[in-house]
C-alpha atoms as a PDB file:
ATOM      1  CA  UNK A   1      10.956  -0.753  11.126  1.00  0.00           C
ATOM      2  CA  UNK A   2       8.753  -1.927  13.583  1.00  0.00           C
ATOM      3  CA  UNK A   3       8.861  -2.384  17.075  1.00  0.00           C
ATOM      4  CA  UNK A   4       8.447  -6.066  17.625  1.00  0.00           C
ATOM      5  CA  UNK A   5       9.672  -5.907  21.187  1.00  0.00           C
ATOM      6  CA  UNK A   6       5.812  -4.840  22.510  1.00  0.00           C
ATOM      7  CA  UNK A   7       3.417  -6.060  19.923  1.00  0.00           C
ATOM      8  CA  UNK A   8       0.759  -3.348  18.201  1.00  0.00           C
ATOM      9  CA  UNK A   9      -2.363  -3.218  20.450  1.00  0.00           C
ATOM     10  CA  UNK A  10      -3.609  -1.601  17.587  1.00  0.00           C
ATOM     11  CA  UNK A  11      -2.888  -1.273  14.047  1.00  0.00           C
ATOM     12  CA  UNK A  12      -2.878   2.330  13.501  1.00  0.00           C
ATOM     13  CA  UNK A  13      -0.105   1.941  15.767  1.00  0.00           C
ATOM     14  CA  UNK A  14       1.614   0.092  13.150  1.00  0.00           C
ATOM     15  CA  UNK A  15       4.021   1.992  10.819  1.00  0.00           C
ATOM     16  CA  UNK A  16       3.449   0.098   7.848  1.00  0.00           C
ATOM     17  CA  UNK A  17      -0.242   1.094   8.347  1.00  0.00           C
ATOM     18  CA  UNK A  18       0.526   4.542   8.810  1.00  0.00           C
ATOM     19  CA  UNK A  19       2.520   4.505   5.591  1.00  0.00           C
ATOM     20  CA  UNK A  20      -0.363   2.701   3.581  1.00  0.00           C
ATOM     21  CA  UNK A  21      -2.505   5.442   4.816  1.00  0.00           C
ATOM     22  CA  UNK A  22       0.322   8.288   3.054  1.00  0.00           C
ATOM     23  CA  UNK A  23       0.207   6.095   0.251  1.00  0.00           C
ATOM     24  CA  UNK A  24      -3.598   6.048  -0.535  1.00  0.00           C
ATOM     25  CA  UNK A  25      -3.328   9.982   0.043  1.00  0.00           C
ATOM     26  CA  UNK A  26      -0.710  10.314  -2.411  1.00  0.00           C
ATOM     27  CA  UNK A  27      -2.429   8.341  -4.984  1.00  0.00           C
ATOM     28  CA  UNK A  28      -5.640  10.291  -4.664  1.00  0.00           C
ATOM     29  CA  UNK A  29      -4.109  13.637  -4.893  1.00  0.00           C
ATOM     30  CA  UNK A  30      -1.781  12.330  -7.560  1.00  0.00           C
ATOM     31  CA  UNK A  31      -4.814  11.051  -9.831  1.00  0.00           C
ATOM     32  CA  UNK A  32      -6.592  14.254  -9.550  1.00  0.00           C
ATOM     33  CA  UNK A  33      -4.629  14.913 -12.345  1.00  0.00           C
ATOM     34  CA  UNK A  34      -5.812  12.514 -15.003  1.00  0.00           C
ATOM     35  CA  UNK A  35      -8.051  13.506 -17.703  1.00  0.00           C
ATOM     36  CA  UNK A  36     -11.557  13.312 -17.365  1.00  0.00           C
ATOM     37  CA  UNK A  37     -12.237  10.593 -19.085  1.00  0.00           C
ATOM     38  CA  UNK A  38      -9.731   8.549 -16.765  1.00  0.00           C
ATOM     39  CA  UNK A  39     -11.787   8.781 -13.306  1.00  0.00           C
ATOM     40  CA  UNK A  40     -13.995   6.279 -13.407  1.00  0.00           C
ATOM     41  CA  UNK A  41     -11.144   3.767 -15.024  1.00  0.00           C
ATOM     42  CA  UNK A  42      -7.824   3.869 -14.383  1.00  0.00           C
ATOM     43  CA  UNK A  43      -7.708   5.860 -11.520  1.00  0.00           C
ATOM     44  CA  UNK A  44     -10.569   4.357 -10.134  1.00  0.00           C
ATOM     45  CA  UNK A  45      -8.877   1.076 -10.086  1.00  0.00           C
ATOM     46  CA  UNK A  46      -5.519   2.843  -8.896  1.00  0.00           C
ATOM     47  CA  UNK A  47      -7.593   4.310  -6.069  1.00  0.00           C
ATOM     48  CA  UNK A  48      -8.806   1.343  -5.022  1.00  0.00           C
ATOM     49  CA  UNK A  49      -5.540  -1.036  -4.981  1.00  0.00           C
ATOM     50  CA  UNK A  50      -3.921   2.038  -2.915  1.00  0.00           C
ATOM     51  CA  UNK A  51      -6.776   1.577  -0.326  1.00  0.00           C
ATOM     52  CA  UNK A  52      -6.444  -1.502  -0.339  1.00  0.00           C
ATOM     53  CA  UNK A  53      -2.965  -1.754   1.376  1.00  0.00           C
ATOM     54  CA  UNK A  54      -3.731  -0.451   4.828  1.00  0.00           C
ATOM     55  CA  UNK A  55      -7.265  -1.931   4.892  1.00  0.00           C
ATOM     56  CA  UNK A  56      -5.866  -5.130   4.163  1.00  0.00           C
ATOM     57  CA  UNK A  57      -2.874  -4.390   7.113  1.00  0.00           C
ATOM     58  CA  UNK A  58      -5.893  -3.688   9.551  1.00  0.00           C
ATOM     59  CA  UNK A  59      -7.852  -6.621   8.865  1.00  0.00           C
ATOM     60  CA  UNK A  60      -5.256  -8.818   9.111  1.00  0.00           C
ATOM     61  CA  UNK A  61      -3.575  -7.599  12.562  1.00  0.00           C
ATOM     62  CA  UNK A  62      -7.399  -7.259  13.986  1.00  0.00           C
ATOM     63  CA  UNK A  63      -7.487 -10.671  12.874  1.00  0.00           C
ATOM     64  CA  UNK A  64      -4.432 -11.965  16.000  1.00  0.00           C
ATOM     65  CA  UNK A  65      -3.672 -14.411  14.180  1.00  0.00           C
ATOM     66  CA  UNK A  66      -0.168 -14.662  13.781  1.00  0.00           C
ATOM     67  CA  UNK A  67      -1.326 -16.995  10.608  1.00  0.00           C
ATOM     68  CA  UNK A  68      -4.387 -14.792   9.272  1.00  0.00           C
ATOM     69  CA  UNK A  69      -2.176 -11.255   9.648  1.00  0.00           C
ATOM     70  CA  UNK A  70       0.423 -12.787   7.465  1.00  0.00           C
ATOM     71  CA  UNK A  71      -1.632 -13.429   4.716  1.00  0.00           C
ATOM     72  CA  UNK A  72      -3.560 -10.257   5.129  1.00  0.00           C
ATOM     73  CA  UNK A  73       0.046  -8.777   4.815  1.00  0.00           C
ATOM     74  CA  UNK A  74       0.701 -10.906   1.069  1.00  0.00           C
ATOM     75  CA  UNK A  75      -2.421  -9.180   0.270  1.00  0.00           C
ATOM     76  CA  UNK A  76      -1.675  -5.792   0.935  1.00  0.00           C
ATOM     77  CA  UNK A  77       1.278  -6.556  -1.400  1.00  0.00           C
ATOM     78  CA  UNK A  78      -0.526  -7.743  -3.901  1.00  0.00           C
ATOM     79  CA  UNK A  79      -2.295  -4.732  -3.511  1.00  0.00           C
ATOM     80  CA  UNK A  80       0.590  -2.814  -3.349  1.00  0.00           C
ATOM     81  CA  UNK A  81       2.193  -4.332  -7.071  1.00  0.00           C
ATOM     82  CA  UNK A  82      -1.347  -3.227  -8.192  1.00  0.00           C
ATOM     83  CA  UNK A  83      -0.529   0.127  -6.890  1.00  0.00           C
ATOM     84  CA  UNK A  84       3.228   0.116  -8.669  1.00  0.00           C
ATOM     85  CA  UNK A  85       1.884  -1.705 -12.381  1.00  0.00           C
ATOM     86  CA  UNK A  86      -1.173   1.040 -12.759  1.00  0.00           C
ATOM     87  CA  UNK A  87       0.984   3.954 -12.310  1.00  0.00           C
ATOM     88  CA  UNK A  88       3.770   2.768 -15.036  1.00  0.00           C
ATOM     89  CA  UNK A  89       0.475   2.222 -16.910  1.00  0.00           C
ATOM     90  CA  UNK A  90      -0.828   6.165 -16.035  1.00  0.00           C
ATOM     91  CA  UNK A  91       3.028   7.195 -16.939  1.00  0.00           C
ATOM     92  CA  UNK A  92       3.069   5.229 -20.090  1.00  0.00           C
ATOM     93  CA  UNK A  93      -0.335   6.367 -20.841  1.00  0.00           C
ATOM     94  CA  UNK A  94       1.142  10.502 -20.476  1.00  0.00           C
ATOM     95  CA  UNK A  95      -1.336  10.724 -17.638  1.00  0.00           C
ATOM     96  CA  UNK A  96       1.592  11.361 -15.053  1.00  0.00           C
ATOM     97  CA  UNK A  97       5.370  12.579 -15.070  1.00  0.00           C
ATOM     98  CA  UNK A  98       8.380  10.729 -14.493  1.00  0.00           C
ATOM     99  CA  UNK A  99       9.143  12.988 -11.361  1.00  0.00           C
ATOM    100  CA  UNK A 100       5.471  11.900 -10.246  1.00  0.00           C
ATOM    101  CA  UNK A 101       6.035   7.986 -10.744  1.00  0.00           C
ATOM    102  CA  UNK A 102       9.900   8.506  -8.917  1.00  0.00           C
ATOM    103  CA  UNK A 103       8.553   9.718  -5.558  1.00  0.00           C
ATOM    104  CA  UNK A 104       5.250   7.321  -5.613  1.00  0.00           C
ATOM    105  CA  UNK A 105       8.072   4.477  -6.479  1.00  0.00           C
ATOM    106  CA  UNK A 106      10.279   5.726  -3.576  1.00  0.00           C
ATOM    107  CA  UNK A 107       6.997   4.816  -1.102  1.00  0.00           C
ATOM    108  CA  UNK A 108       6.371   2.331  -3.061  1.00  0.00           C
ATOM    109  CA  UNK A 109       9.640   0.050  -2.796  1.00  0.00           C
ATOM    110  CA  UNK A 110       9.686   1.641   1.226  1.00  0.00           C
ATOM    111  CA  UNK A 111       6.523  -0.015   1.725  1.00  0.00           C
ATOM    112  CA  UNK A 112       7.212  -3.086   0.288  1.00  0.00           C
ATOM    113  CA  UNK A 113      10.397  -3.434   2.559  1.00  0.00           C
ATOM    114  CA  UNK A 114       8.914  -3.118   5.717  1.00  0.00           C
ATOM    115  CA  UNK A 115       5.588  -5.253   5.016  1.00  0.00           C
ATOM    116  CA  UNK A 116       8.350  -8.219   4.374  1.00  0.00           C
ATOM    117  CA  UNK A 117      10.007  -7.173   7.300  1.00  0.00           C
ATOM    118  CA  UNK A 118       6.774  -7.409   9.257  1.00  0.00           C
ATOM    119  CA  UNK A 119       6.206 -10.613   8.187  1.00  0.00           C
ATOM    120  CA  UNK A 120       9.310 -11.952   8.788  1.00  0.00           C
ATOM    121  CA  UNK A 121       8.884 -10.581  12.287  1.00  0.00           C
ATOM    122  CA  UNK A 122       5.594 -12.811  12.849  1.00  0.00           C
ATOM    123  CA  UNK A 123       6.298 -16.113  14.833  1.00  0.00           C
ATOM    124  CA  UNK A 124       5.505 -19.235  12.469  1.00  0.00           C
ATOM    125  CA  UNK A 125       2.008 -19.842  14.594  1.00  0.00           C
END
């Protein structure tokens, strides 16, 4: 988790950054393998929800507000069920295999456990 001890200076010094960032790589280089027809819908949109999570983690820490990062942080998992919902959709749709949507799940669920950690790190103000 992170290290709350010495607040971030930075947010790419952040972990849960750094994992968004693995995330959105994953998700491009796992919807490379829709069809066609797919790229400018559903993994568009998947794209887009995946690069959404850190963006939304740097905003909000640039932001230091203790307030402002916190919501920044419900955003990025918002983002992040985006994320989770679109690829049962791509599974569903044959787009992706099971063994695909197991490891994107296992970042995924990782993710989601240490943005609530973060913001049950953040002091109230």
């Amino acid at each position: 988790m992170e290290n709350h001890k010495t607040p971030a200076r930075n947010y790419r010094e952040l972990i849960v950054w750094q994992d968004g960032i693995k995330l959105a790589k994953s998700v491009y280089k796992l919807t490379e393998k829709f069809p066609r027809q797919e790229v400018y819908a559903l993994a568009d949109q998947i794209r887009r929800a995946a690069v959404s999570v850190p963006s939304n983690i740097a905003e909000g820490q640039a932001r230091k507000s203790p307030g402002d990062f916190r919501r920044f942080l419900h955003i990025a998992l918002g983002s992040l069920a985006e994320v989770d919902t679109q690829l049962v959709l791509a599974q569903e749709f044959g787009y992706i295999a099971k063994e695909d949507i197991d490891v994107m799940d296992e970042q995924i669920q990782n993710l989601r456990k240490k943005l609530y950690a973060l913001m049950n790190s953040l002091p109230e103000r």
